[in-house]
Protein backbone atom coordinates (compact mmCIF):
# COMPACT_ATOMS: atom_id res chain seq x y z
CA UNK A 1 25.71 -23.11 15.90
CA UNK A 2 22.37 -21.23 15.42
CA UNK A 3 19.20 -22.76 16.58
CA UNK A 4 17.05 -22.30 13.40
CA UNK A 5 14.19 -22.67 15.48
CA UNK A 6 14.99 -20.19 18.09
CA UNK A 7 12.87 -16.88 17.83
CA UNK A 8 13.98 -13.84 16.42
CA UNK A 9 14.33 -10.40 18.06
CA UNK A 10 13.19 -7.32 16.39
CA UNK A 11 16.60 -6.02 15.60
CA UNK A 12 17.14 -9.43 13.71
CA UNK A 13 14.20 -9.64 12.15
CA UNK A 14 14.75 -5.69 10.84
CA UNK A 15 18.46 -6.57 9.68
CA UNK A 16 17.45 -9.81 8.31
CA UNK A 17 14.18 -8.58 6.45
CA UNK A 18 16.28 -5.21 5.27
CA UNK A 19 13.91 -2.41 6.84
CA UNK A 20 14.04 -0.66 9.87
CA UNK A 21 13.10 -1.73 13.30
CA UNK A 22 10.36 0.92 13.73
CA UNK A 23 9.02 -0.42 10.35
CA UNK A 24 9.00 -4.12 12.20
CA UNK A 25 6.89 -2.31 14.57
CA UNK A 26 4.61 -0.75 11.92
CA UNK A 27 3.99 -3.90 10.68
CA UNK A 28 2.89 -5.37 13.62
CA UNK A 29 0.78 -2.37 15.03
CA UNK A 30 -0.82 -2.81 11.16
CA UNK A 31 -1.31 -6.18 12.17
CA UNK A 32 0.96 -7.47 9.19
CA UNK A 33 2.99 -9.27 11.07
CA UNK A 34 2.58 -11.14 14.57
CA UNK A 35 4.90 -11.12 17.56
CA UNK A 36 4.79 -12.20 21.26
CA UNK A 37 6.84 -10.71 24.86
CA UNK A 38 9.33 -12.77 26.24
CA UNK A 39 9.48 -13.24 30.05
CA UNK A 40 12.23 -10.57 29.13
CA UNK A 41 9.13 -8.57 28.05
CA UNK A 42 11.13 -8.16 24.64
CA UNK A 43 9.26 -8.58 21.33
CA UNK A 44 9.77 -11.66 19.38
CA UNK A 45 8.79 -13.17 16.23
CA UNK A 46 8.78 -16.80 14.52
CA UNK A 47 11.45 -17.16 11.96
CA UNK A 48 8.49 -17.84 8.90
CA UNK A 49 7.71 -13.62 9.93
CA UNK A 50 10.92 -12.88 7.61
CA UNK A 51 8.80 -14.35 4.45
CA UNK A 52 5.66 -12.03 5.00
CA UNK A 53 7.85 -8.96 5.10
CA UNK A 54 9.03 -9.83 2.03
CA UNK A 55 5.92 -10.26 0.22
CA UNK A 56 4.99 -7.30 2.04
CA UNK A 57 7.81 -5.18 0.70
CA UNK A 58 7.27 -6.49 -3.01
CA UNK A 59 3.62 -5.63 -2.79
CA UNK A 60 4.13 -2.08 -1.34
CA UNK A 61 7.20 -1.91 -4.36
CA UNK A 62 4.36 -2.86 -6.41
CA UNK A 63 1.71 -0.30 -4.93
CA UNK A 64 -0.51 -2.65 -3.24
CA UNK A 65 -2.57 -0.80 -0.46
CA UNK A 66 -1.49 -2.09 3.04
CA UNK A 67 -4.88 -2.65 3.51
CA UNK A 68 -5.12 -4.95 0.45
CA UNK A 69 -2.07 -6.19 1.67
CA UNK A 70 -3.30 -6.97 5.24
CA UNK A 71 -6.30 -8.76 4.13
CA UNK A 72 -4.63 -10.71 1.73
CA UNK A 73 -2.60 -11.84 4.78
CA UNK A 74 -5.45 -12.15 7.17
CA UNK A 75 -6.85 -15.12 4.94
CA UNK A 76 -3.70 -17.73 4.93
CA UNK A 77 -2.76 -19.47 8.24
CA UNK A 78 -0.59 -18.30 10.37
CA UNK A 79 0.56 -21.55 12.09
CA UNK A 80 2.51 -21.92 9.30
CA UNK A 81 5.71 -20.30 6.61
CA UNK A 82 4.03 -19.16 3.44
CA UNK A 83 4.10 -21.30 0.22
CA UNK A 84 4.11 -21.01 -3.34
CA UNK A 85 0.69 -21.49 -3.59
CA UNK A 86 -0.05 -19.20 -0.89
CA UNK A 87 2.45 -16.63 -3.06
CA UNK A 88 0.44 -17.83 -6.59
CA UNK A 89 -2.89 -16.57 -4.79
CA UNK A 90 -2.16 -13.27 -3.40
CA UNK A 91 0.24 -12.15 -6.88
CA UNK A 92 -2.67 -13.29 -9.22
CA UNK A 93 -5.02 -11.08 -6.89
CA UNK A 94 -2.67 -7.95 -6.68
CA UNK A 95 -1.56 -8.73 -10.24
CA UNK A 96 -5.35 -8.09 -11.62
CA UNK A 97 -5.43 -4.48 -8.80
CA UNK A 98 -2.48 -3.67 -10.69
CA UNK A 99 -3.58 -3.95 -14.10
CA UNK A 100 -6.27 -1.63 -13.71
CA UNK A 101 -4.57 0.93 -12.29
CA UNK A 102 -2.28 0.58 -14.89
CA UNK A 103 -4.84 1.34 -17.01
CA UNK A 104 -6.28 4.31 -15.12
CA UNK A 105 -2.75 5.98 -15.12
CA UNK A 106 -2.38 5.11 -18.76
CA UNK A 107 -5.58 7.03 -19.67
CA UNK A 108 -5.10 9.91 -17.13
CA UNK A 109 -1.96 10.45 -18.96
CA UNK A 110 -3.54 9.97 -22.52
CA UNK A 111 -5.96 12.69 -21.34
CA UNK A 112 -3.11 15.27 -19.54
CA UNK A 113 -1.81 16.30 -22.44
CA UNK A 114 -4.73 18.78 -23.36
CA UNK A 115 -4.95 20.06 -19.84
CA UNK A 116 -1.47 21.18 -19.33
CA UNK A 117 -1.22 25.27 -18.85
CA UNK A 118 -5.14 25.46 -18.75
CA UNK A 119 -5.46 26.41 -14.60
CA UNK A 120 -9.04 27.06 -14.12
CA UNK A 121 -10.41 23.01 -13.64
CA UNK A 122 -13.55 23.58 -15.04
CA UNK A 123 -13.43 23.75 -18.59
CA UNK A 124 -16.49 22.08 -20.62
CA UNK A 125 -14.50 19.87 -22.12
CA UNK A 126 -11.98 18.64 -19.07
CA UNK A 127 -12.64 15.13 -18.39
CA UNK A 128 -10.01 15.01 -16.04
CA UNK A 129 -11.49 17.13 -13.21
CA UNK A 130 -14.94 18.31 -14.48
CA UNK A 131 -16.80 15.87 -17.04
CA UNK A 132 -19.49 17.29 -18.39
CA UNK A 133 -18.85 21.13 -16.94
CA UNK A 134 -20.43 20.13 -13.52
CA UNK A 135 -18.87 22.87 -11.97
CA UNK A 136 -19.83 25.75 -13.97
CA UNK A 137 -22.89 25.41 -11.62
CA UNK A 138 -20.63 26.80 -8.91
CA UNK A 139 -19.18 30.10 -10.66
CA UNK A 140 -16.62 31.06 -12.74
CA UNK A 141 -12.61 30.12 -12.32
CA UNK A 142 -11.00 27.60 -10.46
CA UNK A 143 -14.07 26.82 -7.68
CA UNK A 144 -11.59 23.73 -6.39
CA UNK A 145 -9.00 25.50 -5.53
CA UNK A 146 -11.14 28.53 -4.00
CA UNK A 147 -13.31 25.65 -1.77
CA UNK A 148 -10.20 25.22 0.63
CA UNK A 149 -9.23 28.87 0.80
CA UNK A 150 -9.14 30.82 3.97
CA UNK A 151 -12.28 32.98 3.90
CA UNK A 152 -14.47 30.64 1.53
């Protein structure tokens, strides 16, 4: 019978949580995710760390920054699984991140339709890269792409 209250070892909590081990790891050196040593000196983690990879995974699906992420985290208890209202908090937060960058990546793509085949980045009319023809100030051609040149 399986003590449901026993700690889990990396390797379980990577099978269990469906990523790697080294990702278990990543998580933890992110501060994500917290473990402990055994006398063993082996790394172990409380059975309630399988939940927070998983609402880790289905922000980073989502595109939530680890760093929004990891201070969304940071602000619920950790002496304790998380909850639904714990899970209503942090989606309603990421939900309004992801709405506007929705909307940024609508209108960037609204607006890359008249840029296509046009290879100089500082047209007077691109508001993609150059609103208002900023870098005409700079010279003539495609002054981003020169800055990081060898020899510029």
């Amino acid at each position: 019978m399986i003590d449901v209250r026993a700690p889990l070892s990396v390797g379980d909590v990577a099978r269990r949580a469906g990523v790697t081990i080294a990702t278990v790891h990543f998580y933890e050196a992110k501060g994500l995710i917290r473990g402990w040593r055994s006398e063993g000196n082996q790394r172990r983690y409380a059975r309630d760390v399988l939940r927070r990879v998983a609402v880790i995974k289905i922000a980073q699906r989502a595109g939530v920054p680890l760093a929004a992420i990891k201070g969304a985290l940071d602000a619920l208890p950790t002496d304790r699984p998380l909850t639904v209202a714990d899970w209503d908090r942090l989606s309603t937060a990421w939900r309004d991140l992801l709405s506007e960058r929705i909307r940024a990546l609508t209108q960037l793509r609204d607006q890359l339709d008249g840029c296509i085949g046009c290879g100089c980045l500082s047209m007077a009319d691109c508001p993609l890269r150059n609103a208002d023809d900023r870098l005409a100030a700079q010279g003539k051609g495609a002054v981003l792409l020169d800055a990081g040149a060898p020899g510029s």
